[in-house]
N, C-alpha and C. Protein backbone atom coordinates (compact mmCIF):
# COMPACT_ATOMS: atom_id res chain seq x y z
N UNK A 1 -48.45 -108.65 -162.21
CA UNK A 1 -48.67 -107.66 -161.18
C UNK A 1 -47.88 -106.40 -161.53
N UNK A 2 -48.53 -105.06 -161.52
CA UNK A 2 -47.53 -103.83 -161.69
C UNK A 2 -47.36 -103.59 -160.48
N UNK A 3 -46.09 -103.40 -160.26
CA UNK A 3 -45.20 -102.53 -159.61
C UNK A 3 -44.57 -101.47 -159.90
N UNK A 4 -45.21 -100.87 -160.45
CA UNK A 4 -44.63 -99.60 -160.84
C UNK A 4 -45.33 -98.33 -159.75
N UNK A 5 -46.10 -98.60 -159.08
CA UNK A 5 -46.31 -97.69 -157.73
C UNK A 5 -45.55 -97.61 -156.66
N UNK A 6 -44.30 -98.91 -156.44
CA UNK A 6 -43.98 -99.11 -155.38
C UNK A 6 -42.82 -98.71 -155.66
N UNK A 7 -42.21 -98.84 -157.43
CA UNK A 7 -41.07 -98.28 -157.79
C UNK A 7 -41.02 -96.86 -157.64
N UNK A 8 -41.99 -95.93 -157.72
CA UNK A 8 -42.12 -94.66 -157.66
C UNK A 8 -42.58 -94.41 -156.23
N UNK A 9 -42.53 -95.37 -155.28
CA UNK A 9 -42.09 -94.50 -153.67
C UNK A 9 -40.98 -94.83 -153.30
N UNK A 10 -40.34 -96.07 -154.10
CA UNK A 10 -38.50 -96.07 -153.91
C UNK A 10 -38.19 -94.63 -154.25
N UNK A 11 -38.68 -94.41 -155.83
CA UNK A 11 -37.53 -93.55 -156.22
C UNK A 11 -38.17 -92.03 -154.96
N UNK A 12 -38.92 -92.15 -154.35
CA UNK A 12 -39.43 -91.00 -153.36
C UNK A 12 -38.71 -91.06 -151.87
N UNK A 13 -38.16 -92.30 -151.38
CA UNK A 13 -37.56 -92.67 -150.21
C UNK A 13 -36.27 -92.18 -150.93
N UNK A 14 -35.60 -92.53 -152.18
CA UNK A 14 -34.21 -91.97 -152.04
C UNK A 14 -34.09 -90.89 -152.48
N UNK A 15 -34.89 -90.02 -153.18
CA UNK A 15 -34.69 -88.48 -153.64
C UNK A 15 -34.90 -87.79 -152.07
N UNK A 16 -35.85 -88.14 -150.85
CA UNK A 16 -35.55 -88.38 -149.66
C UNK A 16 -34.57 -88.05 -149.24
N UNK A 17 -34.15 -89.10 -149.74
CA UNK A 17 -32.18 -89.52 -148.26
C UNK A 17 -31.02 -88.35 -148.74
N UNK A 18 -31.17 -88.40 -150.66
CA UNK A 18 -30.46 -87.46 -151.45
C UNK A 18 -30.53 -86.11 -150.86
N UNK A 19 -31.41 -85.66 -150.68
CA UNK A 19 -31.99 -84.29 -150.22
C UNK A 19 -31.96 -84.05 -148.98
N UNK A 20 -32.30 -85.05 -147.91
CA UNK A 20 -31.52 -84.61 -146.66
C UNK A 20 -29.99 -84.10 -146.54
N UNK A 21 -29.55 -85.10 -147.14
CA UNK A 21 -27.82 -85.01 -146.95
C UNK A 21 -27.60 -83.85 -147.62
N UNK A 22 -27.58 -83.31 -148.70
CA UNK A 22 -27.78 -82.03 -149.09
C UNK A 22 -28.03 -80.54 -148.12
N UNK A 23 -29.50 -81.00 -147.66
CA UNK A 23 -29.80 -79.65 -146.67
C UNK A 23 -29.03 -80.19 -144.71
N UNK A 24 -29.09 -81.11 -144.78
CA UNK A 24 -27.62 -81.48 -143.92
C UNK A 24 -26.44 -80.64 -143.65
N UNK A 25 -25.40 -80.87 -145.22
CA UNK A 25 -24.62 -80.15 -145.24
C UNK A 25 -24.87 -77.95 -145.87
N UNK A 26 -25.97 -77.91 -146.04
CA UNK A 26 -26.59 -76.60 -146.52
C UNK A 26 -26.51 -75.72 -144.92
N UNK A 27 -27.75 -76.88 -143.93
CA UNK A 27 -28.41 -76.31 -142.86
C UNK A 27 -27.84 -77.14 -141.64
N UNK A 28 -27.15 -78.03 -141.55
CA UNK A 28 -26.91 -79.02 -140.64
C UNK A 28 -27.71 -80.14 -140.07
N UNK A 29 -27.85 -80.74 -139.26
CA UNK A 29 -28.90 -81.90 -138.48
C UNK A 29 -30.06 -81.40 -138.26
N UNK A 30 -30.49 -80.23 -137.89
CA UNK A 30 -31.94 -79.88 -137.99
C UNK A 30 -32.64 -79.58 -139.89
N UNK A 31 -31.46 -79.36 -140.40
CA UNK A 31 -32.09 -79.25 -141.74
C UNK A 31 -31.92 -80.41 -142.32
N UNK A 32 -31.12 -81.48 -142.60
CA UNK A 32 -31.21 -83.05 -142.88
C UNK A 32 -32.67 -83.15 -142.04
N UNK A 33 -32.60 -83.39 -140.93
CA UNK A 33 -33.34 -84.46 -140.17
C UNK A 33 -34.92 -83.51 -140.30
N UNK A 34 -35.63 -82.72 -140.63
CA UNK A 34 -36.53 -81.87 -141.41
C UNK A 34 -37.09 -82.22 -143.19
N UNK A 35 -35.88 -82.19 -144.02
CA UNK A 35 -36.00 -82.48 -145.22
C UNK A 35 -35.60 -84.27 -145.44
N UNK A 36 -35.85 -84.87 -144.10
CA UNK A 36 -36.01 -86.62 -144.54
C UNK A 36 -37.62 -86.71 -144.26
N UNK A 37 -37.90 -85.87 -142.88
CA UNK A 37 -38.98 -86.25 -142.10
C UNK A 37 -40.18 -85.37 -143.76
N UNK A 38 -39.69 -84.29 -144.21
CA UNK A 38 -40.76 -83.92 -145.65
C UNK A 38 -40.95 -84.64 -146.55
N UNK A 39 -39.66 -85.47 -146.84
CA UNK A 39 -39.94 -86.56 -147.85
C UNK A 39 -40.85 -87.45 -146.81
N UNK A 40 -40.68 -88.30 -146.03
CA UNK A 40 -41.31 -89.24 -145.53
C UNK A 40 -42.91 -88.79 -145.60
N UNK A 41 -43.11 -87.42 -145.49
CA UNK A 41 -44.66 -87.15 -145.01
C UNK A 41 -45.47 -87.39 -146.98
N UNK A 42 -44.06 -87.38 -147.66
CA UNK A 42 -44.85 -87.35 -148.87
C UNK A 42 -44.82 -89.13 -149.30
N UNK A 43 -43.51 -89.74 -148.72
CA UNK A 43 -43.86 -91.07 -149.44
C UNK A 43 -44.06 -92.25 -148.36
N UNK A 44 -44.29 -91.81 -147.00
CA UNK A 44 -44.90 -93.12 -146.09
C UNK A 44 -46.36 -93.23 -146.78
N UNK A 45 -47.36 -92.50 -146.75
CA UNK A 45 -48.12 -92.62 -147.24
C UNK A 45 -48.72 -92.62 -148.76
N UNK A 46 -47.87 -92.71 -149.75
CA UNK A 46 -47.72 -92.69 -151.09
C UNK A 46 -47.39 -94.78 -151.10
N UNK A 47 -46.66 -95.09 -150.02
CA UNK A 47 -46.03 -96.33 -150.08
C UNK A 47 -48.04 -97.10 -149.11
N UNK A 48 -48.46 -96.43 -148.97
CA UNK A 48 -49.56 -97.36 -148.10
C UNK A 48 -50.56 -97.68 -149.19
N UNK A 49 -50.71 -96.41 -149.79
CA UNK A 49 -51.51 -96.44 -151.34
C UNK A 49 -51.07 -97.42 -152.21
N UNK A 50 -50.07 -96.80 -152.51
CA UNK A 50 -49.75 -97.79 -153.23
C UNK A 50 -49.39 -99.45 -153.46
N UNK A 51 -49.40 -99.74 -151.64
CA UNK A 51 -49.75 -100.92 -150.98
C UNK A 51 -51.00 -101.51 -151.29
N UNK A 52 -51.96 -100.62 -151.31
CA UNK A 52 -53.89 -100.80 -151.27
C UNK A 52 -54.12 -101.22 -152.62
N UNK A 53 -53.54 -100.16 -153.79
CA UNK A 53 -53.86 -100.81 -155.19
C UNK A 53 -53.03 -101.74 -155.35
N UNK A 54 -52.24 -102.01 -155.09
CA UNK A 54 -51.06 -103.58 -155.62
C UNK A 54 -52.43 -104.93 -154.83
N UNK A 55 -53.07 -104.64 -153.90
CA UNK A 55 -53.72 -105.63 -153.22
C UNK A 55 -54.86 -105.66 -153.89
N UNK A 56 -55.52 -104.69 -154.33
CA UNK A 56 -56.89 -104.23 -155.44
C UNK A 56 -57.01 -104.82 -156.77
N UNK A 57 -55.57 -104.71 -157.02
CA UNK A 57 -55.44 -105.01 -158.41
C UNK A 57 -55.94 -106.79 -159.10
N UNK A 58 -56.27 -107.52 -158.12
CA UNK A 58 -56.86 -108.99 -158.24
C UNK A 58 -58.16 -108.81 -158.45
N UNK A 59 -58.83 -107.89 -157.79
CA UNK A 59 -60.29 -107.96 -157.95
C UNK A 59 -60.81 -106.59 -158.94
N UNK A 60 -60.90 -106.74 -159.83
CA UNK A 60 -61.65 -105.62 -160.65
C UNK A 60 -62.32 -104.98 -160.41
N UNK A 61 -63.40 -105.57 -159.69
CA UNK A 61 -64.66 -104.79 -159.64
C UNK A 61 -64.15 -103.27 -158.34
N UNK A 62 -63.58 -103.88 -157.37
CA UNK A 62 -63.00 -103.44 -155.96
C UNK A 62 -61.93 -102.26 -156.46
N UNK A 63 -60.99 -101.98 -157.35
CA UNK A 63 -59.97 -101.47 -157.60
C UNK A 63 -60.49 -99.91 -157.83
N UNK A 64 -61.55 -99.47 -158.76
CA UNK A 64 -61.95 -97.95 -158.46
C UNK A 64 -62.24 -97.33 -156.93
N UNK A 65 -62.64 -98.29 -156.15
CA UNK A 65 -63.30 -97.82 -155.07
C UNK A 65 -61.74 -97.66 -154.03
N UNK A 66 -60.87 -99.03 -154.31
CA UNK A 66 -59.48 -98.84 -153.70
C UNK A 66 -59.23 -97.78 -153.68
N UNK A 67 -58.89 -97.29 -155.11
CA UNK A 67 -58.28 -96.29 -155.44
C UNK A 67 -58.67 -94.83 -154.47
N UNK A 68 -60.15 -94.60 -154.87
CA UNK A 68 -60.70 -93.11 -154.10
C UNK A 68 -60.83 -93.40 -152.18
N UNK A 69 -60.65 -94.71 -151.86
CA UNK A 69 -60.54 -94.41 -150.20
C UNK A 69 -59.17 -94.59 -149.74
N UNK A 70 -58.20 -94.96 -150.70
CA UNK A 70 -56.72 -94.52 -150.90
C UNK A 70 -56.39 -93.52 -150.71
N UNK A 71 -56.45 -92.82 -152.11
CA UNK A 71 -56.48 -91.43 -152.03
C UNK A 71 -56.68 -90.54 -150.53
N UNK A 72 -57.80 -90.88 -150.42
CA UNK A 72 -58.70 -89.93 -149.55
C UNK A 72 -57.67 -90.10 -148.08
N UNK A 73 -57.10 -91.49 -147.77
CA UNK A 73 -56.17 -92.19 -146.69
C UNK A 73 -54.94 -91.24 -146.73
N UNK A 74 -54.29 -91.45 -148.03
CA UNK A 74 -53.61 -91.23 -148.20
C UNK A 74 -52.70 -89.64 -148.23
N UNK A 75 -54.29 -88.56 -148.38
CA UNK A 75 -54.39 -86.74 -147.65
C UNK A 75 -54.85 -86.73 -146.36
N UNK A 76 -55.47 -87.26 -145.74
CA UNK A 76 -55.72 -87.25 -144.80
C UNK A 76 -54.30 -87.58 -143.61
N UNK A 77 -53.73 -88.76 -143.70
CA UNK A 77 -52.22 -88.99 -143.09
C UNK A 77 -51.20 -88.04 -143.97
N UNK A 78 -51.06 -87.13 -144.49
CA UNK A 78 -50.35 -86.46 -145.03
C UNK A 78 -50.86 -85.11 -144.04
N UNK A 79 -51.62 -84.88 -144.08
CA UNK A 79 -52.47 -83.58 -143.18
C UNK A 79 -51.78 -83.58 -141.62
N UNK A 80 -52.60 -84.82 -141.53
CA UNK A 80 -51.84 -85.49 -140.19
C UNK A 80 -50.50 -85.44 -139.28
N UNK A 81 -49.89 -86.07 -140.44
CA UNK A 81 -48.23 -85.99 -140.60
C UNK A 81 -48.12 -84.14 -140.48
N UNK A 82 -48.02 -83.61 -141.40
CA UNK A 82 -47.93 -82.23 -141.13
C UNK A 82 -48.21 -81.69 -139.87
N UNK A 83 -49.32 -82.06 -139.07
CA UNK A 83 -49.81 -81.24 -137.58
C UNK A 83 -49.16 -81.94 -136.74
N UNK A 84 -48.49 -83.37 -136.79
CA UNK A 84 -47.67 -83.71 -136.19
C UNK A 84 -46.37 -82.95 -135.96
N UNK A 85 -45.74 -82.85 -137.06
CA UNK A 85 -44.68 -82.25 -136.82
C UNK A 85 -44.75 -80.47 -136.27
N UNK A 86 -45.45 -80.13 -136.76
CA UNK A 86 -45.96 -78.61 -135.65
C UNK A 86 -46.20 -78.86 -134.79
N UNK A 87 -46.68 -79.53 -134.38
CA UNK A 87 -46.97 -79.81 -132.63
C UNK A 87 -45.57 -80.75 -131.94
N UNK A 88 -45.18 -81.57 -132.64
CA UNK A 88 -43.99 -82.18 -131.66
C UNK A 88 -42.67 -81.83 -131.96
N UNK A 89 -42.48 -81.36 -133.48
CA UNK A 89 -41.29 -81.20 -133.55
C UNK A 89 -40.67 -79.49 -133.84
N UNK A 90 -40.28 -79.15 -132.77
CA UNK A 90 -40.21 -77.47 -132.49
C UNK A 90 -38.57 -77.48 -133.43
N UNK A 91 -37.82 -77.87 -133.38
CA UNK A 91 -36.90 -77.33 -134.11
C UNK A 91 -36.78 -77.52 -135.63
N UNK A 92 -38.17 -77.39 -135.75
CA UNK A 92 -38.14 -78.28 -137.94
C UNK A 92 -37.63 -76.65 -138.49
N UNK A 93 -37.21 -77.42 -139.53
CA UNK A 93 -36.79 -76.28 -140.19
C UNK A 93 -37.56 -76.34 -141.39
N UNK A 94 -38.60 -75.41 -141.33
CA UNK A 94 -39.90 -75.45 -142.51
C UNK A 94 -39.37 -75.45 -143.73
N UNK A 95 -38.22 -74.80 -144.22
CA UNK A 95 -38.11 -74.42 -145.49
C UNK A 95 -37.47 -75.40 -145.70
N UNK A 96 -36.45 -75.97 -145.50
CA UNK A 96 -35.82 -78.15 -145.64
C UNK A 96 -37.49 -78.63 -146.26
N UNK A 97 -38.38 -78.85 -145.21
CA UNK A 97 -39.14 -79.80 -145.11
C UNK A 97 -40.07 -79.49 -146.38
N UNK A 98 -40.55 -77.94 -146.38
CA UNK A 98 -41.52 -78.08 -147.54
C UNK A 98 -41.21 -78.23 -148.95
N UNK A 99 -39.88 -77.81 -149.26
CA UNK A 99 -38.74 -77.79 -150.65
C UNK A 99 -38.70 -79.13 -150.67
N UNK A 100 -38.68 -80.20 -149.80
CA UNK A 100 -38.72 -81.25 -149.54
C UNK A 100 -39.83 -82.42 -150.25
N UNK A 101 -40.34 -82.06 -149.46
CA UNK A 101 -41.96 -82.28 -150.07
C UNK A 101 -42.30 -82.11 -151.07
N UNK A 102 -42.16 -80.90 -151.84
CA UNK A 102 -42.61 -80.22 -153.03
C UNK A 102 -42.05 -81.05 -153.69
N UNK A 103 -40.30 -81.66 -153.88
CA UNK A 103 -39.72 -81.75 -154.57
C UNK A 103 -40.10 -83.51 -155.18
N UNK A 104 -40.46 -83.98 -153.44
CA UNK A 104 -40.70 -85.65 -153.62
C UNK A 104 -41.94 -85.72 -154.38
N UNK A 105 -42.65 -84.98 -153.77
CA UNK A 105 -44.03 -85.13 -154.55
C UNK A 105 -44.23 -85.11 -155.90
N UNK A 106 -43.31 -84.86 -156.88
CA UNK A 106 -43.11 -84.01 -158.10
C UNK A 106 -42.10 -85.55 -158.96
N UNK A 107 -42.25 -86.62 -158.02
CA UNK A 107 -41.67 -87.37 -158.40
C UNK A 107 -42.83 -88.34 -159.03
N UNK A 108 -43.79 -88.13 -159.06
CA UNK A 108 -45.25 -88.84 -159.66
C UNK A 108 -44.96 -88.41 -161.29
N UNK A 109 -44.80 -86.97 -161.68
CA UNK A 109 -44.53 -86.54 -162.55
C UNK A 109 -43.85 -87.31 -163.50
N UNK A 110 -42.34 -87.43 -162.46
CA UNK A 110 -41.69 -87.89 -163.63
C UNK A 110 -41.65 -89.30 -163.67
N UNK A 111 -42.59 -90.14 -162.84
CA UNK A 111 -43.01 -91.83 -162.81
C UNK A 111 -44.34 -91.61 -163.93
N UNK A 112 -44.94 -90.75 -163.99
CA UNK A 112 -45.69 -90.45 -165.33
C UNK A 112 -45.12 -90.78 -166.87
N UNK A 113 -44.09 -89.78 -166.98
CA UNK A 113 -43.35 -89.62 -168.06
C UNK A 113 -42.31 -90.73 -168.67
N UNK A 114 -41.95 -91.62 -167.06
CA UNK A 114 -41.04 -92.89 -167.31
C UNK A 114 -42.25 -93.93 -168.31
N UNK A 115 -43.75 -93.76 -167.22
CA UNK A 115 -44.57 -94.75 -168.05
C UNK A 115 -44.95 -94.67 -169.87
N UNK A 116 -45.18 -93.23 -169.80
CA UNK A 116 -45.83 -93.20 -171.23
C UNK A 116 -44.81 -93.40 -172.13
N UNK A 117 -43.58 -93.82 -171.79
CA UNK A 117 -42.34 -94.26 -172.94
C UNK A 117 -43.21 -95.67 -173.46
């Protein structure tokens, strides 16, 4: 079984926690608690995907199709997540959250580069 999808939303939950505490001490509790909630919007749903193909991965035939209504799950609750937090959470501090994001997201990259060793 690979696990190497689930290792690359660990390493997305703690570049996460790293980066709150950071804009924490940068911006204080609205900027921590902003740049956890950006990581989360990038790897709660990176961790569901990657839930779907670890379960796909038994049946062959099933695993392309996993993959693209994954995907598709997986922007869609990201979208989601985003209008959530505009609508409920008034004190976000956008620039935590999207540096945030940008930064977790960018962690596929380098779970890319770990693989092709």
């Amino acid at each position: 079984m690979n696990t190497a999808p689930l290792r690359v939303v660990a390493w997305q939950a703690g570049l996460s926690v790293l980066l709150a505490v950071g804009w924490g001490l940068l911006r204080g509790g609205p900027g921590a608690a902003s740049a956890f909630i950006g990581g989360a919007i990038c790897f709660v749903p990176s961790g569901l995907f990657a839930l779907r193909l670890l379960l796909a991965q038994s049946r062959q035939d099933g695993y392309v199709f996993a993959f693209f209504v994954g995907e598709a799950i997986k922007i869609l609750l990201s979208i989601a997540l985003f209008a959530g937090v505009a609508v409920y959470y008034k004190n976000a501090d956008w620039l935590a959250l999207i540096v945030t994001y940008i930064a977790v997201l960018q962690v596929y990259v380098f779970g890319l580069l770990m693989a092709s060793r």
